[in-house]
Protein backbone atom coordinates (compact mmCIF):
# COMPACT_ATOMS: atom_id res chain seq x y z
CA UNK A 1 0.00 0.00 0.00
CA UNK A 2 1.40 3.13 -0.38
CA UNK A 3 2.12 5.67 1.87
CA UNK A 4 0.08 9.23 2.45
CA UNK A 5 3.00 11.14 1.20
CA UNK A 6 3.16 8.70 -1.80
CA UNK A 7 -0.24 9.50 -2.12
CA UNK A 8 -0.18 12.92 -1.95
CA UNK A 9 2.01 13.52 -5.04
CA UNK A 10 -0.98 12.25 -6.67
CA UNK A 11 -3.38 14.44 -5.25
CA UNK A 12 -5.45 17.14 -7.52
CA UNK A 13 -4.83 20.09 -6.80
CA UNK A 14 -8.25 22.37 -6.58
CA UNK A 15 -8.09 26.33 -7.77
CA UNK A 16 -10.07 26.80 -4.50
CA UNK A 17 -7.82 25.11 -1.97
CA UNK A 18 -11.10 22.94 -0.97
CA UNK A 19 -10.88 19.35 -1.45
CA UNK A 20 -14.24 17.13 -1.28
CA UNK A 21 -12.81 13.58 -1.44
CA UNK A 22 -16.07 12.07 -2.10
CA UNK A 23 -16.37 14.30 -5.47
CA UNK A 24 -13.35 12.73 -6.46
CA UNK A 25 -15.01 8.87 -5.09
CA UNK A 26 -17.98 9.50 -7.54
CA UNK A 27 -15.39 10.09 -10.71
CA UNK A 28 -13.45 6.91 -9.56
CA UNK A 29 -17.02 4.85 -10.67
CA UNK A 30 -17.43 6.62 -13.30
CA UNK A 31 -14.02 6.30 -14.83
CA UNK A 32 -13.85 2.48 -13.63
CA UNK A 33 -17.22 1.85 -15.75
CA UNK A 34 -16.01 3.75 -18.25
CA UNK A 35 -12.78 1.66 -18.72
CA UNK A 36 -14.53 -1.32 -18.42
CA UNK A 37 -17.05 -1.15 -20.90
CA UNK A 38 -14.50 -0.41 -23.17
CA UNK A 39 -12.43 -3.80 -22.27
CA UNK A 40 -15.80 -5.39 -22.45
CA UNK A 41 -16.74 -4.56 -26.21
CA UNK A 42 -13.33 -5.11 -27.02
CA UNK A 43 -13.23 -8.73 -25.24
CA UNK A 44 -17.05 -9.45 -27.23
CA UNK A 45 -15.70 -7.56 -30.66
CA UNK A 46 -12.64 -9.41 -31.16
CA UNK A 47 -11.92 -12.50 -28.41
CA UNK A 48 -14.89 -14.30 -28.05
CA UNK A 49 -17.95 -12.73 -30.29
CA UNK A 50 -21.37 -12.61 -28.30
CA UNK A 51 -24.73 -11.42 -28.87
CA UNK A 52 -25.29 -8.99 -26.23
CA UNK A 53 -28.84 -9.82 -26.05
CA UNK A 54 -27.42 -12.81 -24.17
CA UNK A 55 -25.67 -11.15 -21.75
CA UNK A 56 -26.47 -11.75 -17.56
CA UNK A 57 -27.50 -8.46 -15.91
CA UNK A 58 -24.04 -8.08 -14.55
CA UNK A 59 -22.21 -8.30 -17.95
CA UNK A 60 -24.95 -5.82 -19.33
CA UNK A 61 -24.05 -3.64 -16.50
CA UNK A 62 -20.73 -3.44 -17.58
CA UNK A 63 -21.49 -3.10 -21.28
CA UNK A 64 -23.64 0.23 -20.37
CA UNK A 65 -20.53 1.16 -18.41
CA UNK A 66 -19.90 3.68 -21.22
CA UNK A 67 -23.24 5.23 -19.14
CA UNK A 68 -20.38 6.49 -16.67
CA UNK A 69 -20.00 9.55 -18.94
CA UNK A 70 -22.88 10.97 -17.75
CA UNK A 71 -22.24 11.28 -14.18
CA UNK A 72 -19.15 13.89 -15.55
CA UNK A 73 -21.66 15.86 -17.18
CA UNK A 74 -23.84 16.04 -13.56
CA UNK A 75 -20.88 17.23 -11.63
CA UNK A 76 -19.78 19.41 -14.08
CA UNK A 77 -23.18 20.88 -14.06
CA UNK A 78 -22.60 20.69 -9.75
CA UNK A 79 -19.13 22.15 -9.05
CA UNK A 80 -19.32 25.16 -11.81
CA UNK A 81 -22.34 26.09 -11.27
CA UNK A 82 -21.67 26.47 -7.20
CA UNK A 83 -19.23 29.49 -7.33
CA UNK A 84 -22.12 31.84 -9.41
CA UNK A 85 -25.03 30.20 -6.75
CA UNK A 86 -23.05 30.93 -3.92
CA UNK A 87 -22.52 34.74 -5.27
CA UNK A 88 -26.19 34.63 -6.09
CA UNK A 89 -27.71 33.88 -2.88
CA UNK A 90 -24.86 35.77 -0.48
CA UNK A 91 -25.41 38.62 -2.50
CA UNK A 92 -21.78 38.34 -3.49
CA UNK A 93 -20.13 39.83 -6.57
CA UNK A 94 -20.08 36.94 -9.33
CA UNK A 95 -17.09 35.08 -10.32
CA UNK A 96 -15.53 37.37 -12.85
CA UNK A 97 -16.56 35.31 -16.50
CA UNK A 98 -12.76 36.42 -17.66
CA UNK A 99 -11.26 33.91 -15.12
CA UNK A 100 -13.93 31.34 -15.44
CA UNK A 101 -12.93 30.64 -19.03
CA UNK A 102 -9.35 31.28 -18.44
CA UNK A 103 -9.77 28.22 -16.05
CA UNK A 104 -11.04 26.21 -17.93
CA UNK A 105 -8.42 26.87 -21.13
CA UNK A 106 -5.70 26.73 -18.76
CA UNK A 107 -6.48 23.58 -16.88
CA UNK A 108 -7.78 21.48 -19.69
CA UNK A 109 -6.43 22.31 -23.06
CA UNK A 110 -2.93 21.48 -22.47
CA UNK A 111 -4.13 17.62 -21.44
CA UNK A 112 -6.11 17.68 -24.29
CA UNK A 113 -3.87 18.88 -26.99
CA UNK A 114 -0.81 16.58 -25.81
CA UNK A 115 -3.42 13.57 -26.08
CA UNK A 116 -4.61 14.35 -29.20
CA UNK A 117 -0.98 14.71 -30.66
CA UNK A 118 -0.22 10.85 -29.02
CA UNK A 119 -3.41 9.64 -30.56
CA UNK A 120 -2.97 10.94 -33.83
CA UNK A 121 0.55 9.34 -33.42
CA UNK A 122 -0.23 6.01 -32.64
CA UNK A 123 -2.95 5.97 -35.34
CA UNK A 124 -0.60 7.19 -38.23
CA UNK A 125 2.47 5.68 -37.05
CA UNK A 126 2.16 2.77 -34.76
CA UNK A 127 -1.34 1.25 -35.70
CA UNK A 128 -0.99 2.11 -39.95
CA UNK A 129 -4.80 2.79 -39.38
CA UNK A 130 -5.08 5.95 -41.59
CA UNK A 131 -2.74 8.03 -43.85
CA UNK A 132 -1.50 11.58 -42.34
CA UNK A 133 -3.70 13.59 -44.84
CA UNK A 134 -6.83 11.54 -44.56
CA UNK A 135 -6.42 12.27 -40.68
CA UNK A 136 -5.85 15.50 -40.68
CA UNK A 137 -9.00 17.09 -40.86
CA UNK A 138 -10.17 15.25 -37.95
CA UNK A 139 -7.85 16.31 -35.64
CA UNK A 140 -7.82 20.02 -36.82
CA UNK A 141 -11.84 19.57 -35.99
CA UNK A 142 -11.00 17.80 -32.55
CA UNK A 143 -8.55 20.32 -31.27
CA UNK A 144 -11.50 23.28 -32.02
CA UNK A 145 -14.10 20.87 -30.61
CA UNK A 146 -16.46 20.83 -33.72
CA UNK A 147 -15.90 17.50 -34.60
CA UNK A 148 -19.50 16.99 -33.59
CA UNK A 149 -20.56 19.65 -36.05
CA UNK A 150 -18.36 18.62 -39.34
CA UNK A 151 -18.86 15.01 -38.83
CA UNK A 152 -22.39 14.76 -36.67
CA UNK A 153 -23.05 11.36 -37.17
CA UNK A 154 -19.69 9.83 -35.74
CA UNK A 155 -17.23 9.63 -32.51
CA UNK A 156 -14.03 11.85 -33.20
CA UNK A 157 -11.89 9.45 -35.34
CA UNK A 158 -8.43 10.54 -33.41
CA UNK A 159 -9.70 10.52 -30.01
CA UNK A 160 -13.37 8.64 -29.48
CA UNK A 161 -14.06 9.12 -26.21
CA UNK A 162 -13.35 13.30 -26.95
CA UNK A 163 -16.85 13.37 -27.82
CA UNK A 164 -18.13 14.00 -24.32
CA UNK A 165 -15.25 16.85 -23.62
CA UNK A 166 -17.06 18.96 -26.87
CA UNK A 167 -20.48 18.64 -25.22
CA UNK A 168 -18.66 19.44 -21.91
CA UNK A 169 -16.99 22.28 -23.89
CA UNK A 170 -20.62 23.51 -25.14
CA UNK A 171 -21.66 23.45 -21.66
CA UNK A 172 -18.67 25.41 -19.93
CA UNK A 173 -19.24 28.64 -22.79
CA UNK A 174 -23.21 28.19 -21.87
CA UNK A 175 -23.21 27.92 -18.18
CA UNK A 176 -22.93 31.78 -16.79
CA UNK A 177 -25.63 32.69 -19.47
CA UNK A 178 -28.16 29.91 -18.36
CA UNK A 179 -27.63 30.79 -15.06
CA UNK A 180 -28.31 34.39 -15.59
CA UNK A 181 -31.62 33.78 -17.21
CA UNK A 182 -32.49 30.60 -14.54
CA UNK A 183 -31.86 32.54 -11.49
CA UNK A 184 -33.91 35.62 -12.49
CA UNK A 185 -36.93 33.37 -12.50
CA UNK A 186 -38.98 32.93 -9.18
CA UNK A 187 -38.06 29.92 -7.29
CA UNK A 188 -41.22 28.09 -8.02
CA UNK A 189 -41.36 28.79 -11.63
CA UNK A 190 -36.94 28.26 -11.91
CA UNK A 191 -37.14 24.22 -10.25
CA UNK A 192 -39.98 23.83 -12.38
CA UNK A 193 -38.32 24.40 -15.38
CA UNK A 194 -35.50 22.74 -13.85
CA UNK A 195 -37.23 19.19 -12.82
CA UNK A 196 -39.19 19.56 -16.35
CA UNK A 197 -35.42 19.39 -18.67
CA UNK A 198 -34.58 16.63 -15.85
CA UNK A 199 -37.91 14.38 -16.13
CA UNK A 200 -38.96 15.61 -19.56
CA UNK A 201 -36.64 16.15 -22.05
CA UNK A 202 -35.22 12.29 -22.02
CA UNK A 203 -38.73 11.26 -23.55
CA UNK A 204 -37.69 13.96 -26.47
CA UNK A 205 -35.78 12.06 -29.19
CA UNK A 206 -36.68 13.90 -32.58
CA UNK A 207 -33.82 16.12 -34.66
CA UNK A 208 -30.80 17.21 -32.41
CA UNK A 209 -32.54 15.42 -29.36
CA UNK A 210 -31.76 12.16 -31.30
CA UNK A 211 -28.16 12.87 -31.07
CA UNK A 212 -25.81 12.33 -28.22
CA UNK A 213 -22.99 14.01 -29.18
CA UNK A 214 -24.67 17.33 -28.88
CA UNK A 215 -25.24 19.43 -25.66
CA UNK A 216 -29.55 19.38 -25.99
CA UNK A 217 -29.75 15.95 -25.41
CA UNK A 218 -27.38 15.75 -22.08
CA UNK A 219 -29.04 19.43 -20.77
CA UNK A 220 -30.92 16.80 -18.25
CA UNK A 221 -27.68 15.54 -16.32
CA UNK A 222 -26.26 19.40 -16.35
CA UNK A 223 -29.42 20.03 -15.01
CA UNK A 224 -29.49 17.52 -12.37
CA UNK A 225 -26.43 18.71 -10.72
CA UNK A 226 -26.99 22.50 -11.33
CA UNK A 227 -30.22 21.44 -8.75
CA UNK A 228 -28.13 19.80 -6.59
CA UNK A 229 -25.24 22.38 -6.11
CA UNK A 230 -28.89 24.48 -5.02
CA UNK A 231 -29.45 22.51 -2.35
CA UNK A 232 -26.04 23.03 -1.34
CA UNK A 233 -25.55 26.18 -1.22
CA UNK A 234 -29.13 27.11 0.53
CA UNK A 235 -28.80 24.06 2.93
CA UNK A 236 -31.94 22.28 1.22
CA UNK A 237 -32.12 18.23 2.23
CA UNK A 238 -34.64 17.05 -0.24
CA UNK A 239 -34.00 13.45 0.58
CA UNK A 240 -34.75 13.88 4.42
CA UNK A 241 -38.19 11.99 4.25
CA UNK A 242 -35.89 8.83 3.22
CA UNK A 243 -35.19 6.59 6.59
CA UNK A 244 -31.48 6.97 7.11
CA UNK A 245 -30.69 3.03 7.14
CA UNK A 246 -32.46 2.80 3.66
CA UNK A 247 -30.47 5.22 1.83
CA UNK A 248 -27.80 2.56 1.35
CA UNK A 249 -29.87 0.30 0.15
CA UNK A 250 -31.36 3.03 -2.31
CA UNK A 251 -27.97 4.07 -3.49
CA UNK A 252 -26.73 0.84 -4.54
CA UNK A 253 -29.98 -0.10 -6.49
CA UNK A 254 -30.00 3.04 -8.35
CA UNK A 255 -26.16 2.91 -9.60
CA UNK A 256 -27.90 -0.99 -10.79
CA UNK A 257 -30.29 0.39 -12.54
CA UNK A 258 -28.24 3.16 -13.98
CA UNK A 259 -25.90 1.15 -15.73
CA UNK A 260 -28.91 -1.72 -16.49
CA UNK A 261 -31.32 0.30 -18.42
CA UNK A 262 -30.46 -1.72 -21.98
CA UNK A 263 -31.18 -5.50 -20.25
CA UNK A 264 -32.36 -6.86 -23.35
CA UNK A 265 -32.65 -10.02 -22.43
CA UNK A 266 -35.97 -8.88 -20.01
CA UNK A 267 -36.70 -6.08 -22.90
CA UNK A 268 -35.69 -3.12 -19.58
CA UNK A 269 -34.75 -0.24 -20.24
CA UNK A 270 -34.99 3.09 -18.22
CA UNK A 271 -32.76 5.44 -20.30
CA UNK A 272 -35.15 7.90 -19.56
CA UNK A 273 -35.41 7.95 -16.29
CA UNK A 274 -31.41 8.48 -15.69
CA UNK A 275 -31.49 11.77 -15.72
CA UNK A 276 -33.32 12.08 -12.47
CA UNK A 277 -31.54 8.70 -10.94
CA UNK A 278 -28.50 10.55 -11.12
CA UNK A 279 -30.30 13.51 -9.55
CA UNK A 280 -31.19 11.29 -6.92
CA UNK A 281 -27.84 10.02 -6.54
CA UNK A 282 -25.79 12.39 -6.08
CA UNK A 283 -28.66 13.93 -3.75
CA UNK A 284 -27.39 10.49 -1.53
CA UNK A 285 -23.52 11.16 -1.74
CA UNK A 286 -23.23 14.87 -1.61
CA UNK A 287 -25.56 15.96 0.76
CA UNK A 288 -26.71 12.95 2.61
CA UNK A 289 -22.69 11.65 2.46
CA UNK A 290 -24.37 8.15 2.26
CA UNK A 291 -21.35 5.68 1.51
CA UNK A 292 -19.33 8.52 2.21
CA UNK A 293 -16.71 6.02 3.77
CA UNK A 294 -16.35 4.09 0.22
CA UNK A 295 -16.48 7.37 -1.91
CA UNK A 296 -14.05 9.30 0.31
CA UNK A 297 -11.33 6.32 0.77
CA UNK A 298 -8.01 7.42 0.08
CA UNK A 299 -7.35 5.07 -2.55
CA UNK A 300 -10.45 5.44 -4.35
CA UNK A 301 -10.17 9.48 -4.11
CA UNK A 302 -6.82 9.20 -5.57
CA UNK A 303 -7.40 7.40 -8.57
CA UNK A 304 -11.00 9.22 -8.92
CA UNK A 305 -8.66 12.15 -8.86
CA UNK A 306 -6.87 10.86 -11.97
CA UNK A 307 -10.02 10.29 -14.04
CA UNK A 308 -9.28 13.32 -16.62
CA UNK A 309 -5.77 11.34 -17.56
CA UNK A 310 -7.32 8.32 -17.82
CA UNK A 311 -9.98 9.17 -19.51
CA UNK A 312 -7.63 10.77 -22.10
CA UNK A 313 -5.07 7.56 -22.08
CA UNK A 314 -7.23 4.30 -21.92
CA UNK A 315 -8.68 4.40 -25.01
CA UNK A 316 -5.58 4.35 -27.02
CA UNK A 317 -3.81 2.09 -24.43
CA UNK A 318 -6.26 -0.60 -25.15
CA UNK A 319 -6.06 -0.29 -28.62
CA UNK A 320 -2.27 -0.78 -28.58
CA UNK A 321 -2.25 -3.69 -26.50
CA UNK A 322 -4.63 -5.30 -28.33
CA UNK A 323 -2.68 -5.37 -31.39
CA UNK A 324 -0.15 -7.59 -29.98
CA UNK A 325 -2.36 -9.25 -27.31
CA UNK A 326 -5.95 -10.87 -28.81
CA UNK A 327 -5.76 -14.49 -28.10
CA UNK A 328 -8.95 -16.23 -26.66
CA UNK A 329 -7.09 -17.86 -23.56
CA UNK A 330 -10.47 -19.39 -22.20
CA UNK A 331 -11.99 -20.48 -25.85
CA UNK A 332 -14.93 -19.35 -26.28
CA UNK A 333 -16.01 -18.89 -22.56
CA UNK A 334 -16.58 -14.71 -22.36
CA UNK A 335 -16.74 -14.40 -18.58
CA UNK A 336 -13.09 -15.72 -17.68
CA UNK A 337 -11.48 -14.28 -20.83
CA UNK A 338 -13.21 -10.71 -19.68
CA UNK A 339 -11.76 -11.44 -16.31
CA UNK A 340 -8.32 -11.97 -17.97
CA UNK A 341 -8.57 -9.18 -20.30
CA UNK A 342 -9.37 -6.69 -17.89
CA UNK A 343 -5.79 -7.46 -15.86
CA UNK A 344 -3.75 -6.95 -19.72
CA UNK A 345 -5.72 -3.66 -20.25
CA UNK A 346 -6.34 -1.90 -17.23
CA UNK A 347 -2.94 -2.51 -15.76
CA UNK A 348 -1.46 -0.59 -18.46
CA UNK A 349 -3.97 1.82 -19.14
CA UNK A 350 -3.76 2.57 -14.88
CA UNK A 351 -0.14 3.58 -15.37
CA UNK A 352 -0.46 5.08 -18.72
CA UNK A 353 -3.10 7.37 -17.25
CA UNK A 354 -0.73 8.12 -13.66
CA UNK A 355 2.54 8.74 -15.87
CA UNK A 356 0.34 11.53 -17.93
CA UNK A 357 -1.32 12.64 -14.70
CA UNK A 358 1.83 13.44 -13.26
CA UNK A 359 3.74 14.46 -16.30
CA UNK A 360 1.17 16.44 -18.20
CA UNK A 361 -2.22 17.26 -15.97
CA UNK A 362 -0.83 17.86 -12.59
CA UNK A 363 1.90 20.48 -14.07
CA UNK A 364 -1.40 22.28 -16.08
CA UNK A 365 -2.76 22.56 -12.48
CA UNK A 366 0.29 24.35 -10.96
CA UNK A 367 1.41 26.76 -13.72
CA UNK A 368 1.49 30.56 -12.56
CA UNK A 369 -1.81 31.45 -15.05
CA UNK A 370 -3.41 29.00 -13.35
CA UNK A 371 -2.50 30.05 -9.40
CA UNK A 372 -3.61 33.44 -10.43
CA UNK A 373 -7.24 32.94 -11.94
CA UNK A 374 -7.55 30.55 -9.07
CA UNK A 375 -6.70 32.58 -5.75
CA UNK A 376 -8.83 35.10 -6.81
CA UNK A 377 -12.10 33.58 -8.94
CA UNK A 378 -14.46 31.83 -6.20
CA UNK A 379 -13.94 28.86 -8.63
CA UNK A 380 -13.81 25.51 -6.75
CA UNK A 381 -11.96 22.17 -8.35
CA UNK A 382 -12.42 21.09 -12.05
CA UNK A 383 -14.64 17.96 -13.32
CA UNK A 384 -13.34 17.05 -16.48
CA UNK A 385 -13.71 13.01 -17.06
């Protein structure tokens, strides 16, 4: 085990100086899902071949691990919205808008760029995929984040998983403004309009609605923790009616369900209903600090921590590997190769992601532009997957 100084070095560091370990707790599920899923399809792609229809509700779990996006968006949503709320109801100047989106350039885009540069690397060089030219144009739309717009129909070719930093991206430059018009409303009329995008818009799917790469259709799970980062700040429980030794039990079933919604084998499926599970869950960790002991462990916190650089990282990681690695050690029994496919990818893909943590994010956290739109904005720790 190591150490808390060893630890340490691998601690974020937040522009506020507050650290909420259980923050960090929720982004170590999301990022483990995340990963997983993406060992998973490789494991049913390429090792053994399965019909996912098939699947037990555990290994469907893990296929809709890619769900584990979506909790990024809701604390996104949570932790940038807080610093304007805060302002809001203390009558307190707002956070200046300069510093807000110098924060966000600083802290993000130099991660971003320098794994965009490997990917495109490893694709042209390493994995022959595509010719320099016929890549191009893909990255040039990655780095401005309008991949989505050029190409609407498809992942970013040089970095997939990018797609959910250029709705992220839509969401930073649109935050201040739909505060600003949100929190002029009434409070009645506001969380009505609130719980309405949260319960309502899910059931939408026509046009851009259809789309998931585009900011309309994830508004709900913004939403969700712009309402919870409410409760925060005015000291709202709206959970209290919920016996304390339930919550638990609550908590645990709705992170099931989350990740279960596309059970085809029983024809489930609650997609629409995520929106406000997540609402509900994060309702559970923040503010009611149920499994606050799991979600705040040091270990957990620390790789949670991490999630940003290995969110970046895995994708390519497993790709890599898996060019020199795609055997079917168990024939064609999916469970046990899974299991043994999980310990060639993640192990890599964990230290992949802490070498460019330390190397690449943590340094973007301590340069001098950075100290100085922190100190002074009321701007509390970044959420980027």
């Amino acid at each position: 085990m190591l150490s808390n100084q060893q630890l340490n070095r691998f601690k974020r560091i937040t522009s506020s100086g507050a650290y909420y370990p259980e923050i960090d707790g929720i982004r170590f599920l999301s990022i483990v899902m995340v990963m997983l899923c993406h060992v998973t399809m490789y494991v049913q792609t390429f090792i053994t071949p399965r019909d996912v229809s098939t699947f037990s509700p555990l290994l469907n779990v893990l296929v809709n691990g890619a769900l584990g996006v979506f909790p990024f968006f809701a604390l996104s949503g949570y932790i940038l919205s807080l610093p304007f709320l805060k302002a809001k109801f203390t009558k307190q100047s707002p956070p200046s808008l300069k510093k807000y989106f110098l924060r966000r350039l600083t802290r993000l885009e130099p991660p971003y760029i320098i794994s965009l540069i490997l990917s495109f690397v490893v694709l042209v060089w390493v994995l022959n995929k595509f010719t320099f030219r016929d890549l191009l144009p893909h990255f040039a739309a990655s780095v401005f984040y309008v991949h989505h717009i050029f190409y609407p129909h498809t992942n970013p070719v040089v970095l997939p998983v990018a797609w959910t930093l250029e709705v992220e991206m839509m969401f930073y430059i649109s935050l201040p403004f739909v505060l600003y018009l949100l929190y002029k409303l009434p409070t009645l009329y506001r969380r009505l309009i609130m719980f309405s995008v949260i319960i309502i818009v899910p059931f939408l799917g026509a046009g851009i609605l259809s789309n998931y790469r585009f900011l309309p259709i994830n508004i709900p799970y913004f939403m969700a923790g712009i309402m919870v980062a409410e409760h925060v700040v005015l000291n709202e429980k709206p959970l209290a009616f919920i016996p304390t030794k339930i919550k638990p039990f609550l908590l645990v079933g709705l992170l099931f369900l989350f990740f279960l919604f596309g059970y085809r084998a029983h024809g489930f499926n609650s997609a629409q209903s995520n929106p406000i599970k997540l609402y509900v869950i994060l309702a559970l960790i923040i503010i009611d600090k149920t499994g606050y002991r799991f979600f705040a462990n040091k270990y957990i916190a620390t790789i949670g921590g991490m999630c940003y650089s290995l969110y970046l990282t895995h994708y390519a990681v497993i790709s890599v590997v898996g060019r020199f690695i795609h055997y079917p050690f168990f024939g064609g029994h999916f469970t046990l190769n899974l299991l043994v496919y999980s310990v060639i990818f993640l192990v890599p893909a964990s230290v992949a992601g802490a070498v460019f943590y330390l190397l690449i994010e943590k340094p973007a956290m301590r340069k001098p532009w950075s100290k100085r739109a922190g100190n002074k904005a009321v701007i509390p720790s970044d959420v980027q997957p």
